[in-house]
PDB file of N, CA and C in Angstrom:
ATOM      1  N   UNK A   1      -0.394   8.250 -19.222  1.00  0.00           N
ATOM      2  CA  UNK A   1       0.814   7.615 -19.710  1.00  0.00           C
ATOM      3  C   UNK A   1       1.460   6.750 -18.621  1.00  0.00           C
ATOM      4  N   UNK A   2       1.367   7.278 -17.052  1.00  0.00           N
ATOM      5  CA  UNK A   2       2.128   6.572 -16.031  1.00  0.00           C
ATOM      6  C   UNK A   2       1.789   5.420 -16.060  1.00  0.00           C
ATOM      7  N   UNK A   3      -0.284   4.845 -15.872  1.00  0.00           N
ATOM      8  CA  UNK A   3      -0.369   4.066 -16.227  1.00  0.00           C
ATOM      9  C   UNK A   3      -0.197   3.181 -16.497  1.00  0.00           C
ATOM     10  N   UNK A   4      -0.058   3.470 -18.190  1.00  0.00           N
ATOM     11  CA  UNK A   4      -0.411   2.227 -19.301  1.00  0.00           C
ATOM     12  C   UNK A   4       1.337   1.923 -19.649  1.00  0.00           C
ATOM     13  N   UNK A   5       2.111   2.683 -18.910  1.00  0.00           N
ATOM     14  CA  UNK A   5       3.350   1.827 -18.648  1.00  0.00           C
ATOM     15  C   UNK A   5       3.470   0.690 -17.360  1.00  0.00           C
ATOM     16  N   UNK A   6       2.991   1.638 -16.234  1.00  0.00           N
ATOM     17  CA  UNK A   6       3.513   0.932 -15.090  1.00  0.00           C
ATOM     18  C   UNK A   6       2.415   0.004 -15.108  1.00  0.00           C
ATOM     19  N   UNK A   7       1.054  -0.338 -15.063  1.00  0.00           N
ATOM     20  CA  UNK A   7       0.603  -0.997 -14.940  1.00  0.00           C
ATOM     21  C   UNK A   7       0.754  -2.876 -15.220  1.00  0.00           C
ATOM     22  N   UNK A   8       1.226  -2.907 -16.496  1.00  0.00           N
ATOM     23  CA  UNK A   8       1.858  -4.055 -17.638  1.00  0.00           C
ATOM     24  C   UNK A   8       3.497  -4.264 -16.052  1.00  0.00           C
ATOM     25  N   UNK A   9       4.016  -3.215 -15.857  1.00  0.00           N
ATOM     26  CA  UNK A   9       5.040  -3.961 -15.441  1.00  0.00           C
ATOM     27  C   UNK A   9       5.206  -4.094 -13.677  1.00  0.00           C
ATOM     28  N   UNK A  10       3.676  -3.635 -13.533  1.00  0.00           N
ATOM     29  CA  UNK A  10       3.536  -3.972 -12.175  1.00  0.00           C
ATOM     30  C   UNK A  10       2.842  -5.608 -12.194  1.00  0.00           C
ATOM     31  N   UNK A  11       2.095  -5.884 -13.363  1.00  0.00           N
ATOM     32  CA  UNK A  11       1.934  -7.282 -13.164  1.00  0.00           C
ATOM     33  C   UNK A  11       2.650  -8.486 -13.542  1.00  0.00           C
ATOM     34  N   UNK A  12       3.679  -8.132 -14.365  1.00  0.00           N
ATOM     35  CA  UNK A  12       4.810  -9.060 -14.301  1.00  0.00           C
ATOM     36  C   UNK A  12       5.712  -9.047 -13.574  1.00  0.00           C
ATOM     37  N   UNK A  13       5.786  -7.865 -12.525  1.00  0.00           N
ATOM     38  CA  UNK A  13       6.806  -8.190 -11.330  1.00  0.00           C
ATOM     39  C   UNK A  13       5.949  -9.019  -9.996  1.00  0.00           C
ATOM     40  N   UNK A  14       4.807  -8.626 -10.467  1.00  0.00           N
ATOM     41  CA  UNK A  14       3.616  -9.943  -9.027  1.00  0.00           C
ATOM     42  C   UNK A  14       3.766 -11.051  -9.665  1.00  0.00           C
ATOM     43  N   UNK A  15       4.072 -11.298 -11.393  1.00  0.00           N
ATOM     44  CA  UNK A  15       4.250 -12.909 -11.852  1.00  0.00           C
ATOM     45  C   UNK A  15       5.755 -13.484 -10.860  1.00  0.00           C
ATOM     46  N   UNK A  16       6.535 -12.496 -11.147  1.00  0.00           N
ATOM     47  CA  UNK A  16       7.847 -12.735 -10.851  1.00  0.00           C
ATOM     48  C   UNK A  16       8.025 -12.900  -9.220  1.00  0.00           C
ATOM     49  N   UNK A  17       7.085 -12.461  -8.512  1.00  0.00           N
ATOM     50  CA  UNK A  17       7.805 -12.399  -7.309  1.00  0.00           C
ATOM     51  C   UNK A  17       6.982 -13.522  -6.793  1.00  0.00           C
ATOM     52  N   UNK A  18       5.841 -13.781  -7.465  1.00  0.00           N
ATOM     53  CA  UNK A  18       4.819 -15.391  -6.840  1.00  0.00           C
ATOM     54  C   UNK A  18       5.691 -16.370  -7.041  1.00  0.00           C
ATOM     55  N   UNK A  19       6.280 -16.606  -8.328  1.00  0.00           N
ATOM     56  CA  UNK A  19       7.075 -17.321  -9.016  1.00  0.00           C
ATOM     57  C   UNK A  19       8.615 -17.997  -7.661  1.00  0.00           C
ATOM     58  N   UNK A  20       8.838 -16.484  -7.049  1.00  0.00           N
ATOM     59  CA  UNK A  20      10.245 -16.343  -6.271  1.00  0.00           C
ATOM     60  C   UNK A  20       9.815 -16.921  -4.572  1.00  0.00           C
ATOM     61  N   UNK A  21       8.466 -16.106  -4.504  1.00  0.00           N
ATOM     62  CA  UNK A  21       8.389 -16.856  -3.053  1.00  0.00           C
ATOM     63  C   UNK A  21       6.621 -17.120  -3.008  1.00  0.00           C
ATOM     64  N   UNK A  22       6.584 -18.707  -2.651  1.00  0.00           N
ATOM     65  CA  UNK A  22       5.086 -18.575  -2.480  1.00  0.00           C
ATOM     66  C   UNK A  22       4.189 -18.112  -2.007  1.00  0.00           C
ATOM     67  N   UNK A  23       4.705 -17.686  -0.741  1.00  0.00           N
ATOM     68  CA  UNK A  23       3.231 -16.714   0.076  1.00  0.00           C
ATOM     69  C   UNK A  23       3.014 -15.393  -0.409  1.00  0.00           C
ATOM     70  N   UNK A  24       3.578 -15.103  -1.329  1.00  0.00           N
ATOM     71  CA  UNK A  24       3.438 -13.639  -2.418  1.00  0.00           C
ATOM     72  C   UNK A  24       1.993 -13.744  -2.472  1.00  0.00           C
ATOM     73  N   UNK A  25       1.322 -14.246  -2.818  1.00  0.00           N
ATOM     74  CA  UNK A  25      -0.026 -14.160  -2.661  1.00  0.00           C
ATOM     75  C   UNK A  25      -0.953 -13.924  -1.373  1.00  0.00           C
ATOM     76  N   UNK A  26      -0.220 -14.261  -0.265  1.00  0.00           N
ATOM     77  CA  UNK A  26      -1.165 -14.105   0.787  1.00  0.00           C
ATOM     78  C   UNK A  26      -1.193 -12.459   0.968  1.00  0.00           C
ATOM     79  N   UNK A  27       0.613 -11.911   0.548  1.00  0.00           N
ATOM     80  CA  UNK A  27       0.378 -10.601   0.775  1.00  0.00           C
ATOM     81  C   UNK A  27       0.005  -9.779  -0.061  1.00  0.00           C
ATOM     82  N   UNK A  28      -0.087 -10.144  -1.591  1.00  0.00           N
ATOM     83  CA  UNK A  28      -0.706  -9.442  -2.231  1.00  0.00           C
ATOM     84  C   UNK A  28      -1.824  -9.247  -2.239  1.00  0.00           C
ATOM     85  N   UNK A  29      -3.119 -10.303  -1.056  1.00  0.00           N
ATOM     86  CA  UNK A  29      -3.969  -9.744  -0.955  1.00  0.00           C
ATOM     87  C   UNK A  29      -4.315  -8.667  -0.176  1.00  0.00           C
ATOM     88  N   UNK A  30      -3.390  -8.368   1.158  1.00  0.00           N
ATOM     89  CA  UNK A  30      -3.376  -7.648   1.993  1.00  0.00           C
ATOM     90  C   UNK A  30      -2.745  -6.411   1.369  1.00  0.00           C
ATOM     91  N   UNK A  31      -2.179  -5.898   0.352  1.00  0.00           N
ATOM     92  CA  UNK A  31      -1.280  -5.081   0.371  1.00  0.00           C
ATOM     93  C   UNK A  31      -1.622  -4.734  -1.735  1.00  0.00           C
ATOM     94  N   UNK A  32      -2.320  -3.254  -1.622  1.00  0.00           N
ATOM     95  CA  UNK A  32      -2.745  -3.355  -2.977  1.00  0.00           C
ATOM     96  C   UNK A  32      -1.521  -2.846  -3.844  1.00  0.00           C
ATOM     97  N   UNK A  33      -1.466  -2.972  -5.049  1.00  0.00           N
ATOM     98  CA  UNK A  33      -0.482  -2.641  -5.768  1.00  0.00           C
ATOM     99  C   UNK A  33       0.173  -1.573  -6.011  1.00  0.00           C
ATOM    100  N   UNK A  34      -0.365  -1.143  -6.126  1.00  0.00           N
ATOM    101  CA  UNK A  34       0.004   0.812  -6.849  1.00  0.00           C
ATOM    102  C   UNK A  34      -0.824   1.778  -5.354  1.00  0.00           C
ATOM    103  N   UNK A  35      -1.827   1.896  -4.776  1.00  0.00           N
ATOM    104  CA  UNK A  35      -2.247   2.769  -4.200  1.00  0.00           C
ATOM    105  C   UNK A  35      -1.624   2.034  -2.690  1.00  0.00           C
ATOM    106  N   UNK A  36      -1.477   2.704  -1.353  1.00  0.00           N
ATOM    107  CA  UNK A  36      -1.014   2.602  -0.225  1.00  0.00           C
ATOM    108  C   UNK A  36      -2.666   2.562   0.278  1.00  0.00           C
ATOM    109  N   UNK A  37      -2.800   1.858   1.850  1.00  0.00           N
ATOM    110  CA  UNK A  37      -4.630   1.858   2.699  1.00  0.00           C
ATOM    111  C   UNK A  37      -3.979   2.273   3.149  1.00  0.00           C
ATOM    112  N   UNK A  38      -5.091   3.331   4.009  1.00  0.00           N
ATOM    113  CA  UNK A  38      -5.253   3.910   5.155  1.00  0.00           C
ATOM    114  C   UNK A  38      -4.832   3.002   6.569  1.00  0.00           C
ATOM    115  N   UNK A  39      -5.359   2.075   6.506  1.00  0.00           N
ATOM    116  CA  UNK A  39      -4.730   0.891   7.695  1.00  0.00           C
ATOM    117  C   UNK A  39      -4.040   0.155   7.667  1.00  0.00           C
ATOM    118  N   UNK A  40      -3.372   0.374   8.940  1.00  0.00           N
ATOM    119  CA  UNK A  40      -2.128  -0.894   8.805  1.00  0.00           C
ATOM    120  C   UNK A  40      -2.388  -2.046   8.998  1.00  0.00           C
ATOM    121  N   UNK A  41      -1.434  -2.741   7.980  1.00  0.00           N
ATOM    122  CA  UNK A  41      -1.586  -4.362   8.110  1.00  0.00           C
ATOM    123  C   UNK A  41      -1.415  -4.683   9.846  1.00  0.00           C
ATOM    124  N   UNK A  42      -1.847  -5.699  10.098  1.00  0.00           N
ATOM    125  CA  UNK A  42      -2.259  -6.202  11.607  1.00  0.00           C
ATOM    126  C   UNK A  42      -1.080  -7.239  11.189  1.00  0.00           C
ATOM    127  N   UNK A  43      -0.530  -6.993  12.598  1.00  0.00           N
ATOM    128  CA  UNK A  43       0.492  -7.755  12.889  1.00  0.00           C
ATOM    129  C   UNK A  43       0.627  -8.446  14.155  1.00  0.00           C
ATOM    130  N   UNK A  44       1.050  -9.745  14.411  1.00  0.00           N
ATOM    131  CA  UNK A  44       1.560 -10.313  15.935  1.00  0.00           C
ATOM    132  C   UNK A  44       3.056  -9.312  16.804  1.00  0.00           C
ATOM    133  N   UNK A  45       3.336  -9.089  15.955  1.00  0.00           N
ATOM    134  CA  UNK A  45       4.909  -9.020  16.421  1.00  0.00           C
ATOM    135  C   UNK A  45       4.608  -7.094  16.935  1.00  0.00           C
ATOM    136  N   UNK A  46       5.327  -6.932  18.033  1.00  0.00           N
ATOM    137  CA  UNK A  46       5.407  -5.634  18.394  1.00  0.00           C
ATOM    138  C   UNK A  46       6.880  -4.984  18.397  1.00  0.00           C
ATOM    139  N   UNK A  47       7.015  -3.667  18.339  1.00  0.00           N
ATOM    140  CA  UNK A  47       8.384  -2.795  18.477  1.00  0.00           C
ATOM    141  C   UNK A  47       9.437  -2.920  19.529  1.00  0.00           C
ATOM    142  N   UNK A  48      10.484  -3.244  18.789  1.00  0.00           N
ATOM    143  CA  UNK A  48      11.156  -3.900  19.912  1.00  0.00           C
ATOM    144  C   UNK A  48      12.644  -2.810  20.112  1.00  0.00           C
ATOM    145  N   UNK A  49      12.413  -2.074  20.775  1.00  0.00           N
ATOM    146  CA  UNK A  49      13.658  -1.047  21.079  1.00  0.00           C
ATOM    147  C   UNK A  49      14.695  -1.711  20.846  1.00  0.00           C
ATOM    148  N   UNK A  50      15.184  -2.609  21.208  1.00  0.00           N
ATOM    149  CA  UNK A  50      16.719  -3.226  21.222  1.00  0.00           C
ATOM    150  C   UNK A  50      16.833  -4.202  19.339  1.00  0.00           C
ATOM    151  N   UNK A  51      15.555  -4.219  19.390  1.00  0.00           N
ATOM    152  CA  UNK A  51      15.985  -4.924  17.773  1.00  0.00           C
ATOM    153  C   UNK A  51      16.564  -3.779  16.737  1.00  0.00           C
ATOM    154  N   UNK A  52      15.849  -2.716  16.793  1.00  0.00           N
ATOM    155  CA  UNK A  52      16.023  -1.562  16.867  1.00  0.00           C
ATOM    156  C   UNK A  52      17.310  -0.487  16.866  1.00  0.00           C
ATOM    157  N   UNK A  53      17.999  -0.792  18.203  1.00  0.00           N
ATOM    158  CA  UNK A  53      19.633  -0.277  17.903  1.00  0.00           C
ATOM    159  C   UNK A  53      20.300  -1.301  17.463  1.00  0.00           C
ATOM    160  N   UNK A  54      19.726  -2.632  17.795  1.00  0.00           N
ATOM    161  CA  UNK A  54      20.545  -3.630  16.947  1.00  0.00           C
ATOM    162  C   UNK A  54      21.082  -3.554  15.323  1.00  0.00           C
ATOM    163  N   UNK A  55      19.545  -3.239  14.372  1.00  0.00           N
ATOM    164  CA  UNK A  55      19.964  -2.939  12.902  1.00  0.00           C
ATOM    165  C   UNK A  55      20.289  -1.264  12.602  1.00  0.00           C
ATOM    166  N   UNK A  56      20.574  -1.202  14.103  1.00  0.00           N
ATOM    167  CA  UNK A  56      21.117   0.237  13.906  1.00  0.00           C
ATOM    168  C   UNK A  56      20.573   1.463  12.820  1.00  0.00           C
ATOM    169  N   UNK A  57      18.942   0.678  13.136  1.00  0.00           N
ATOM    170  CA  UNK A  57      17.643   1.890  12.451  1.00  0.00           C
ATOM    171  C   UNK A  57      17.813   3.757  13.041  1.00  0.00           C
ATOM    172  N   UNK A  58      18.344   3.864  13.711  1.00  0.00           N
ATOM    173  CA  UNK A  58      18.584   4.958  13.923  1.00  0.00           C
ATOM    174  C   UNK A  58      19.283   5.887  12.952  1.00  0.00           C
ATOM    175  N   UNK A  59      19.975   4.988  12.333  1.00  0.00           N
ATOM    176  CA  UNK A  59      20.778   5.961  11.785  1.00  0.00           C
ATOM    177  C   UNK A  59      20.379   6.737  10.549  1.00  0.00           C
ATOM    178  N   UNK A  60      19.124   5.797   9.954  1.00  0.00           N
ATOM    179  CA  UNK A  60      18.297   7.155   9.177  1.00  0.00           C
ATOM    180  C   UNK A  60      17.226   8.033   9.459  1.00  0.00           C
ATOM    181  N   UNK A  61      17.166   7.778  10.785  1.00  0.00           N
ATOM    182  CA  UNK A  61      16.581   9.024  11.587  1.00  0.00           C
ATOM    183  C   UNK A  61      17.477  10.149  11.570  1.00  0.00           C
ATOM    184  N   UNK A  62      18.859   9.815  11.878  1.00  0.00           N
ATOM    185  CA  UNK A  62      20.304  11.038  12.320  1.00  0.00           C
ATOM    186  C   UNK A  62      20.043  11.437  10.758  1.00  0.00           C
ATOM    187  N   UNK A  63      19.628  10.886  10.285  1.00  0.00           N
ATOM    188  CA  UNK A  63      20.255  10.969   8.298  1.00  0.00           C
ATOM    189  C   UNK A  63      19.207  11.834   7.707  1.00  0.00           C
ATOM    190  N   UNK A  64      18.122  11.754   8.303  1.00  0.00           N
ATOM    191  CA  UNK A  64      16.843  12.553   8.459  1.00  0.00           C
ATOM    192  C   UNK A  64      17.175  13.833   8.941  1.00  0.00           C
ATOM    193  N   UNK A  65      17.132  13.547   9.996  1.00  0.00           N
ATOM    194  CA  UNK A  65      17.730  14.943  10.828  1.00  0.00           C
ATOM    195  C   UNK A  65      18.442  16.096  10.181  1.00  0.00           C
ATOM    196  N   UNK A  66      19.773  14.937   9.486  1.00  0.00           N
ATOM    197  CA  UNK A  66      20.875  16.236   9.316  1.00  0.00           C
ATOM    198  C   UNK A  66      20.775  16.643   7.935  1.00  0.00           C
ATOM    199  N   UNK A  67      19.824  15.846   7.330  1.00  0.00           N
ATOM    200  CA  UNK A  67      18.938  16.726   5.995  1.00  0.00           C
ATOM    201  C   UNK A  67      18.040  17.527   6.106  1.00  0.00           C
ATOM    202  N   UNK A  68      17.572  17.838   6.999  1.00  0.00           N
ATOM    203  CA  UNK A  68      16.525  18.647   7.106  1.00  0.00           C
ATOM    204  C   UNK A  68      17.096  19.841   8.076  1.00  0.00           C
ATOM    205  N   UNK A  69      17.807  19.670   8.869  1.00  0.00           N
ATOM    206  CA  UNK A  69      18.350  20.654   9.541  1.00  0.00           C
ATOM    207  C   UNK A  69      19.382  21.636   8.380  1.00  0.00           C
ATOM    208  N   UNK A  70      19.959  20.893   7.281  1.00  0.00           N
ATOM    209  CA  UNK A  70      21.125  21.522   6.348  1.00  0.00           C
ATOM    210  C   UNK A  70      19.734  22.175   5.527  1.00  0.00           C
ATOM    211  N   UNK A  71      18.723  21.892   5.047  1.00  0.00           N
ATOM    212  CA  UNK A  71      17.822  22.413   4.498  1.00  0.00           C
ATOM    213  C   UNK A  71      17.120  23.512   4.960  1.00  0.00           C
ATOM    214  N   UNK A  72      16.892  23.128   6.367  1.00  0.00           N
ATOM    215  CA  UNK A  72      16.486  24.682   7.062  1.00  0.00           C
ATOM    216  C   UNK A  72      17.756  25.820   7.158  1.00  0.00           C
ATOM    217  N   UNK A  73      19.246  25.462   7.368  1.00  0.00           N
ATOM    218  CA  UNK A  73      20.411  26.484   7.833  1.00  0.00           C
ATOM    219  C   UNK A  73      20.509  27.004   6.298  1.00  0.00           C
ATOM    220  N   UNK A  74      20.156  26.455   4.681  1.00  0.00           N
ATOM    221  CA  UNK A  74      19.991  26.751   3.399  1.00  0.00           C
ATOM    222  C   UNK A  74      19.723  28.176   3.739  1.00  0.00           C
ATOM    223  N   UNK A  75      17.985  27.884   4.013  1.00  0.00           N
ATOM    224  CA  UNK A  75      17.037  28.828   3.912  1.00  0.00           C
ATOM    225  C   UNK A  75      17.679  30.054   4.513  1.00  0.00           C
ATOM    226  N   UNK A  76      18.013  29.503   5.803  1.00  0.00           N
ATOM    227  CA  UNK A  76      18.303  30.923   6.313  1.00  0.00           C
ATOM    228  C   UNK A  76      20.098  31.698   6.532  1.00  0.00           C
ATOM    229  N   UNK A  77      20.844  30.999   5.821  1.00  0.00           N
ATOM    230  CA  UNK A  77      22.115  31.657   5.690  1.00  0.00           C
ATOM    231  C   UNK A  77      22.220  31.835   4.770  1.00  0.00           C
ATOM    232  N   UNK A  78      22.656  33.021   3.719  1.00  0.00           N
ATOM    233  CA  UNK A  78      22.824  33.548   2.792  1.00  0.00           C
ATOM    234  C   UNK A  78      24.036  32.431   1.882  1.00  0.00           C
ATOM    235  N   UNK A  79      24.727  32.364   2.668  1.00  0.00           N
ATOM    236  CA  UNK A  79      26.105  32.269   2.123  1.00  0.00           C
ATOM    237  C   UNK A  79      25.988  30.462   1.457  1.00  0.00           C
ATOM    238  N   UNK A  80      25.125  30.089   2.410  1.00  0.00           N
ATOM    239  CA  UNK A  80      24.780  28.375   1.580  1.00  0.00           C
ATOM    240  C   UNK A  80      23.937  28.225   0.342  1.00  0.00           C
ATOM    241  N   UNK A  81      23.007  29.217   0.261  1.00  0.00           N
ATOM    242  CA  UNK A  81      22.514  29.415  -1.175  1.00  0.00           C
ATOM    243  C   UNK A  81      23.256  29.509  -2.809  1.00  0.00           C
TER     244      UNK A  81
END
């Protein structure tokens, strides 16, 4: 059933997004639709620490963190259950 829904509206959102920007195609060859590769796309550009605290990406790491830490103190305090 997931499918023979999503399928139909995974290819009218690749009409829609070729339509929106042209190089949609270069990455839709690199990048398959529905399933994730094992390898990463190859890139020029490397990790740049300061770009980094710049968009202030950290903060869904902290956001990470303090979900998973409230998820573990769940488990083990009675009283948060």
């Amino acid at each position: 059933m997931f499918l023979l829904i999503y399928l139909p509206v995974i290819e009218l959102e690749e009409q829609h997004l070729q339509k929106l920007f042209p190089e949609f195609a270069d990455y839709a060859k690199r990048v398959p639709p529905l399933w994730p590769t094992a390898h990463p796309a190859k890139s020029d550009h490397r990790f740049q620490y300061r770009l980094y605290l710049k968009n202030r990406e950290y903060q869904a790491f902290l956001g990470f963190l303090a979900g998973t830490a409230f998820l573990i103190a769940k488990t083990m305090i009675p009283s948060l259950r």
